[in-house]
Protein backbone atom coordinates (compact mmCIF):
# COMPACT_ATOMS: atom_id res chain seq x y z
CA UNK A 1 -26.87 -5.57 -34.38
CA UNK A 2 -28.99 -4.39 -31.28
CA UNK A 3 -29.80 -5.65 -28.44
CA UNK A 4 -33.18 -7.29 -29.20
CA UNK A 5 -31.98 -8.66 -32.49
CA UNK A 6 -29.08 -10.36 -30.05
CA UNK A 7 -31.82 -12.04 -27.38
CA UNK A 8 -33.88 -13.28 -30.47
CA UNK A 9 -30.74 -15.26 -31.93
CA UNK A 10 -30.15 -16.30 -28.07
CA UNK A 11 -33.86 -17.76 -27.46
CA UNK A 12 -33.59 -19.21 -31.25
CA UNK A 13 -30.44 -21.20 -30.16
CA UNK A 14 -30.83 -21.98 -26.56
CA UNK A 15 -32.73 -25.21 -27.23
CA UNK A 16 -30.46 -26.50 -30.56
CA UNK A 17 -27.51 -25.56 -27.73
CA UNK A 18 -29.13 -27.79 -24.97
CA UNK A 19 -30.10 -30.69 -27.06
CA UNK A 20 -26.16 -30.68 -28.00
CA UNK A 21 -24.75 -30.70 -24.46
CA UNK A 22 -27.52 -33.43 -23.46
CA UNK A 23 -27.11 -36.03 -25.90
CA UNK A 24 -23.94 -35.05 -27.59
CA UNK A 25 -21.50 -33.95 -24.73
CA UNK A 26 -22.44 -34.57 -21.24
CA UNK A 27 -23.47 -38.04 -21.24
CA UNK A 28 -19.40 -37.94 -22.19
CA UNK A 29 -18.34 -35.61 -19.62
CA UNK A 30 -17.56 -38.07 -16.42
CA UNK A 31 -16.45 -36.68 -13.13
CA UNK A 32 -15.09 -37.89 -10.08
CA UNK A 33 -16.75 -36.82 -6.40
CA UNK A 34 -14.73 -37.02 -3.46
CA UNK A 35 -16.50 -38.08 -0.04
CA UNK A 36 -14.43 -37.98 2.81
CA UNK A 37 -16.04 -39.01 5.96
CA UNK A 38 -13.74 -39.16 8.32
CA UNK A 39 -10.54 -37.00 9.81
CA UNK A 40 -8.64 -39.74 9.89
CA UNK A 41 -10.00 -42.75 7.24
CA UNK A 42 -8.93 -45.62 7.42
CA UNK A 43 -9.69 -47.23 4.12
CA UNK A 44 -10.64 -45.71 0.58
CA UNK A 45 -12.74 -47.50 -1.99
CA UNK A 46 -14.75 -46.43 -5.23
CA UNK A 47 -18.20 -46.51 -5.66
CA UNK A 48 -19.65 -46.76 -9.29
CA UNK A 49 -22.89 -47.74 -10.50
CA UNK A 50 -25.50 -48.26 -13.40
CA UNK A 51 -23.23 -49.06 -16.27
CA UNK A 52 -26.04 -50.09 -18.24
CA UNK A 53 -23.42 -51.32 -21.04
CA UNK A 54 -24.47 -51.38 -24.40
CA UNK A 55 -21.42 -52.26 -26.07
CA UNK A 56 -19.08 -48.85 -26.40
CA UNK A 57 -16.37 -49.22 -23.83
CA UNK A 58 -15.18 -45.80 -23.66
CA UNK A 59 -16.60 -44.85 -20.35
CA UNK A 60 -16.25 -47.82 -18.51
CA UNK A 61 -12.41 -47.85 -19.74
CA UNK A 62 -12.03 -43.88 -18.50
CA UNK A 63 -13.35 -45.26 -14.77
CA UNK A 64 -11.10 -48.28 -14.75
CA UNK A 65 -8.15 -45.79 -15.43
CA UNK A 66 -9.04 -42.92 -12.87
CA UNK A 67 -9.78 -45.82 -10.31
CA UNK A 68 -6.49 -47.33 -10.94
CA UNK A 69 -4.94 -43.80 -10.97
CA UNK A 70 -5.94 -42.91 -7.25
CA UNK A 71 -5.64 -46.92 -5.67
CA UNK A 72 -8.30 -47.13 -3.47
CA UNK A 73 -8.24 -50.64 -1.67
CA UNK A 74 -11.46 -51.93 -3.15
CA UNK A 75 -14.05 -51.27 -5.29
CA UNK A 76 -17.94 -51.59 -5.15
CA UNK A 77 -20.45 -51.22 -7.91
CA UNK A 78 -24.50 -50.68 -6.91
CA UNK A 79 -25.98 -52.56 -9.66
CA UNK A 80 -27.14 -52.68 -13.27
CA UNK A 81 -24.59 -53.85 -15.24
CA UNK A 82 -26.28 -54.36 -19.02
CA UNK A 83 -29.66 -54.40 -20.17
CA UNK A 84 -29.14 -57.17 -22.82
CA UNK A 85 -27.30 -60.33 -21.76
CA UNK A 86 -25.15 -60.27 -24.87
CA UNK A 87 -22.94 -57.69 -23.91
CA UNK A 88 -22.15 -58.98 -20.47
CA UNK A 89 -19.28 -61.00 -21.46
CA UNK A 90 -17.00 -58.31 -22.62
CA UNK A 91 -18.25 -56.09 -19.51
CA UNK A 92 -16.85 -59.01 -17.27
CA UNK A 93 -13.69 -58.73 -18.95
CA UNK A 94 -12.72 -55.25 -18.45
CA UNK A 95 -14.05 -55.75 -14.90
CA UNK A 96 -11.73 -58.26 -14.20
CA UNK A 97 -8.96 -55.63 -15.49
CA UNK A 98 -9.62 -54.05 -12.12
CA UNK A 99 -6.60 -54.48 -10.02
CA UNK A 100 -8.22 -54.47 -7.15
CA UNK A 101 -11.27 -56.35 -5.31
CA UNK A 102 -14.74 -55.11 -6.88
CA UNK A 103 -17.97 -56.07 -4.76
CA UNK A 104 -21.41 -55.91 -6.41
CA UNK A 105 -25.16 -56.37 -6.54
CA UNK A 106 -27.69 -56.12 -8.85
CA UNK A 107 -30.04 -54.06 -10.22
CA UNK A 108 -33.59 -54.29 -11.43
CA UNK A 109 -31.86 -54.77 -15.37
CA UNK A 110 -29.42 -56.94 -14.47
CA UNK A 111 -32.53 -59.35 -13.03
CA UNK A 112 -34.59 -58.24 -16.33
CA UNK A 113 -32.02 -59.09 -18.53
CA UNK A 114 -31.75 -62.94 -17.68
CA UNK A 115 -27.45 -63.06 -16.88
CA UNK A 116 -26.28 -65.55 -15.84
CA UNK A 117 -25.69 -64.54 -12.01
CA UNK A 118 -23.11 -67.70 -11.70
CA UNK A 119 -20.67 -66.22 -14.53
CA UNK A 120 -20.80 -62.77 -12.72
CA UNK A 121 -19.91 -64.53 -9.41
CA UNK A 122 -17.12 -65.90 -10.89
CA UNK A 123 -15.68 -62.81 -12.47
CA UNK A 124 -16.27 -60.44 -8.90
CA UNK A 125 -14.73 -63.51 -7.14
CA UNK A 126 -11.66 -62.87 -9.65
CA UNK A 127 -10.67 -59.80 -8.65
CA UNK A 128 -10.86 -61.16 -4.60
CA UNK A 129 -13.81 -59.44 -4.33
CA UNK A 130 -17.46 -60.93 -4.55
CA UNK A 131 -21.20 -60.83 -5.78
CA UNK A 132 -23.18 -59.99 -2.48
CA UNK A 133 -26.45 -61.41 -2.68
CA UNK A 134 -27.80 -60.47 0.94
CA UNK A 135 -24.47 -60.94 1.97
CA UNK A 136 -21.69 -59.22 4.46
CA UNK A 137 -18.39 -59.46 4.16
CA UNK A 138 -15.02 -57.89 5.62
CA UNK A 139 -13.84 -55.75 2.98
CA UNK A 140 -10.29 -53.57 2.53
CA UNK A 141 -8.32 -55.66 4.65
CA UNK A 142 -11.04 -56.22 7.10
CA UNK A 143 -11.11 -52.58 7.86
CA UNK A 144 -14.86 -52.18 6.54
CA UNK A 145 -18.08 -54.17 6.86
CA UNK A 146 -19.85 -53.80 3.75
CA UNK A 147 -23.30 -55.63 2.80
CA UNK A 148 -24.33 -56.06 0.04
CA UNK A 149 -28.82 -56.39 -1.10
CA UNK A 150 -30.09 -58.12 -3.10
CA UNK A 151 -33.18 -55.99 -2.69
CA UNK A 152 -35.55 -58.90 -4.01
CA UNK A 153 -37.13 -59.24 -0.56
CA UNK A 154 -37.16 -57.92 2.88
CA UNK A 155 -33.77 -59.90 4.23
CA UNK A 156 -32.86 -58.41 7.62
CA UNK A 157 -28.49 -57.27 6.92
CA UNK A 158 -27.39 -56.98 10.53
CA UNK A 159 -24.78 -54.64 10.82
CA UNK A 160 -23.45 -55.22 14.59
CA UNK A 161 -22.68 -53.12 16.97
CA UNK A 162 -21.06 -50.08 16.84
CA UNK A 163 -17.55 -50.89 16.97
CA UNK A 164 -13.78 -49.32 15.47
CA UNK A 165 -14.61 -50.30 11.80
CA UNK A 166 -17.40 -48.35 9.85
CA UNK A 167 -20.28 -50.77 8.76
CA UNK A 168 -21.27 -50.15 4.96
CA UNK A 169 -24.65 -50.77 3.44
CA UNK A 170 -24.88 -50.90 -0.75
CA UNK A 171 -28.50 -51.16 -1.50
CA UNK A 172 -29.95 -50.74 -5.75
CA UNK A 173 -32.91 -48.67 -5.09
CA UNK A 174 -32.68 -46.01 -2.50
CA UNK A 175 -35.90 -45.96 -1.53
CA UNK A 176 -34.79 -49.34 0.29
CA UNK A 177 -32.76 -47.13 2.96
CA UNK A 178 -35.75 -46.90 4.82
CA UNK A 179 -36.18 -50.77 5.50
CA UNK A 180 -33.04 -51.38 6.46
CA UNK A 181 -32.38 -52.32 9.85
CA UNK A 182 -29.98 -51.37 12.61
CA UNK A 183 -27.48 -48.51 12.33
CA UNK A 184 -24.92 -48.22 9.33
CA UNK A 185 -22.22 -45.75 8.93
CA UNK A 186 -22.88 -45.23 5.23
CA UNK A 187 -25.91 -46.56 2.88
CA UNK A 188 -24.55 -46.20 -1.04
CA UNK A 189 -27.48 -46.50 -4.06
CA UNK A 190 -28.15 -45.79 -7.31
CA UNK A 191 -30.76 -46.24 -9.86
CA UNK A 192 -32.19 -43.07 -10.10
CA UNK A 193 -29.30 -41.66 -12.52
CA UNK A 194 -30.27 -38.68 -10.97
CA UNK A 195 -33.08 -38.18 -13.11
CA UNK A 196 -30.73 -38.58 -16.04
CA UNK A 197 -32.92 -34.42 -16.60
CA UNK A 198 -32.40 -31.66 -14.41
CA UNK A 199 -33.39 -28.40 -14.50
CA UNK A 200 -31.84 -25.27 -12.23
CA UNK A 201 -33.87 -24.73 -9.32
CA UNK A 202 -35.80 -27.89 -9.99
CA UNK A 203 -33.87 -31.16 -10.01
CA UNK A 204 -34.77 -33.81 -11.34
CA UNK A 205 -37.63 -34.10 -13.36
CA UNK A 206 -38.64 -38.01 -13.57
CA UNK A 207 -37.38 -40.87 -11.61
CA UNK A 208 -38.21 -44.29 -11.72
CA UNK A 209 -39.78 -46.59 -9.19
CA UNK A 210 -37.88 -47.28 -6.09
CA UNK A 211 -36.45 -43.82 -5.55
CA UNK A 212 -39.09 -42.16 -3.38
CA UNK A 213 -37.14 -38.66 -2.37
CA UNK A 214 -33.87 -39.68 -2.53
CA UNK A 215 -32.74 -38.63 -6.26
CA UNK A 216 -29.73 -37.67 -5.91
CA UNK A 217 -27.15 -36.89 -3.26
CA UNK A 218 -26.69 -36.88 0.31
CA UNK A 219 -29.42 -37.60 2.71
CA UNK A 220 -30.41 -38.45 6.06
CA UNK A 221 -32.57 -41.61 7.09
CA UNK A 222 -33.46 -43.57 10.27
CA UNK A 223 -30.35 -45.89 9.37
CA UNK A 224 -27.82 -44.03 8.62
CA UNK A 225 -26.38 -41.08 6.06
CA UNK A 226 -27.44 -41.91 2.23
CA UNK A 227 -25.40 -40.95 -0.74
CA UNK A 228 -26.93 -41.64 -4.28
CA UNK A 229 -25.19 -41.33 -7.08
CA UNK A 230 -26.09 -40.24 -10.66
CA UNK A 231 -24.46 -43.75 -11.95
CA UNK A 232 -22.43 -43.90 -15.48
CA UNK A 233 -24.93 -44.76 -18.22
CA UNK A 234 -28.31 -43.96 -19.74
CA UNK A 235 -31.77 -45.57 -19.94
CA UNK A 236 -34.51 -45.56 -22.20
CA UNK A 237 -33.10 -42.38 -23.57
CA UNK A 238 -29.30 -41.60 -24.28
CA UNK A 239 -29.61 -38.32 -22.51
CA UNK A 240 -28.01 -36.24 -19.92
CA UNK A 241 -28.48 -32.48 -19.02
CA UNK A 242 -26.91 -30.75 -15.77
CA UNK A 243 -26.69 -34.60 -14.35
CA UNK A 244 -23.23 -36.46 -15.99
CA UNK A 245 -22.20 -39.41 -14.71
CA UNK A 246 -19.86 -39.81 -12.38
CA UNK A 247 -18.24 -42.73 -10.12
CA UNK A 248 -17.18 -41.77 -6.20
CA UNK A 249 -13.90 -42.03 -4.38
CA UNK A 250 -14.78 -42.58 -0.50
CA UNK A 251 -12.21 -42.07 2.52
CA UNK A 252 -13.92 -44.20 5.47
């Protein structure tokens, strides 16, 4: 066969070949990023975000393993747990499988879907962790300030002084980094999945609302480095190309 005859059959199965890794494989494939942002941390936690559970547990249950296989001292998730309130019991379960405290906050779904914010509480609170609502709390033995937003208004989280323990923000939306006040260490988000679509040379090719230019990534704003994270599940459309989820282990 020549060589044209070879780059027809290529173009003819380049977009049957993409459509398979996007909705049949990589949505699958999770991986595990590493941020170390210190020389000599002092705590390690996981970061994991926008489960969006719909009712398989297979991915979830992969996280909960590799987070129990590396021991970090505490967990924190960024938000959007389910769309549909039905499914959030037997998400609370395997969360409270977690050997380990898990803080949270919500997400724009988890307010759209109606759960019950009470029953969540009560599961975080479970694991010794908690449900921040515009709240900051000592985290990892103290070592670690970490607020949590509930970004449903413009509450002021005051993260101190500069001192010998890093200060944490975990916002939803990362376009919210920019009205946060005071100096943090680290600002964690999600919500963006990282445009769930990306294309080489591109990125992403559609975000939703509350993103602004912070789709994916590291980044720098007037409070302090941002990391956003491509979160674990799917919206809208079960799809994922150059983009798979992922959940974060962070030395501090």
């Amino acid at each position: 066969m020549d060589r044209r005859a070879w780059t027809r059959r290529a173009l003819f199965a380049a977009p049957f070949l993409a459509l398979l890794q996007g909705f049949a494989l990589e949505p699958r494939w999770l991986r595990r990023r590493h941020l170390r942002l210190s020389p000599r941390p002092t705590c390690t936690f996981a970061f994991f975000t926008d489960l969006h559970f719909k009712g398989n547990p297979g991915l979830l249950d992969r996280v909960i393993d590799q987070i129990h296989e590396q021991r970090p001292d505490f967990a924190v998730f960024g938000g959007d747990l389910v769309e549909e309130a039905q499914h959030l019991d037997e998400v609370l379960t395997r969360f409270r499988t977690l050997r380990l405290p898990v803080y949270g906050i919500p997400g724009n779904h988890d307010y759209w879907s109606g759960i019950d914010f009470d029953r969540v509480q009560d599961a975080f609170r479970a694991t010794g962790g908690g449900w921040l609502l515009d709240q900051t709390v000592d985290a990892g033995s103290g070592r670690v300030l970490l607020a949590g937003h509930s970004c449903q208004n413009n509450v002021t989280l005051d993260p101190g002084p500069a001192g010998q323990r890093p200060r944490v923000a975990l916002v939803h939306y990362p376009g919210w980094a920019d009205r946060l006040s005071g100096q943090w260490d680290l600002i964690l988000a999600g919500h963006s999945h990282g445009g769930q679509v990306r294309l080489p040379f591109i990125g992403s090719l559609i975000t939703p609302q509350g993103v602004g230019r912070y789709d994916l990534g590291h980044f720098s704003t007037k409070a302090g480095p941002l990391y956003v994270s491509s979160g674990l599940g799917t919206w809208w459309i079960p799809v994922r190309f150059c983009c798979p989820p992922e959940w974060v282990l962070i030395e501090i």
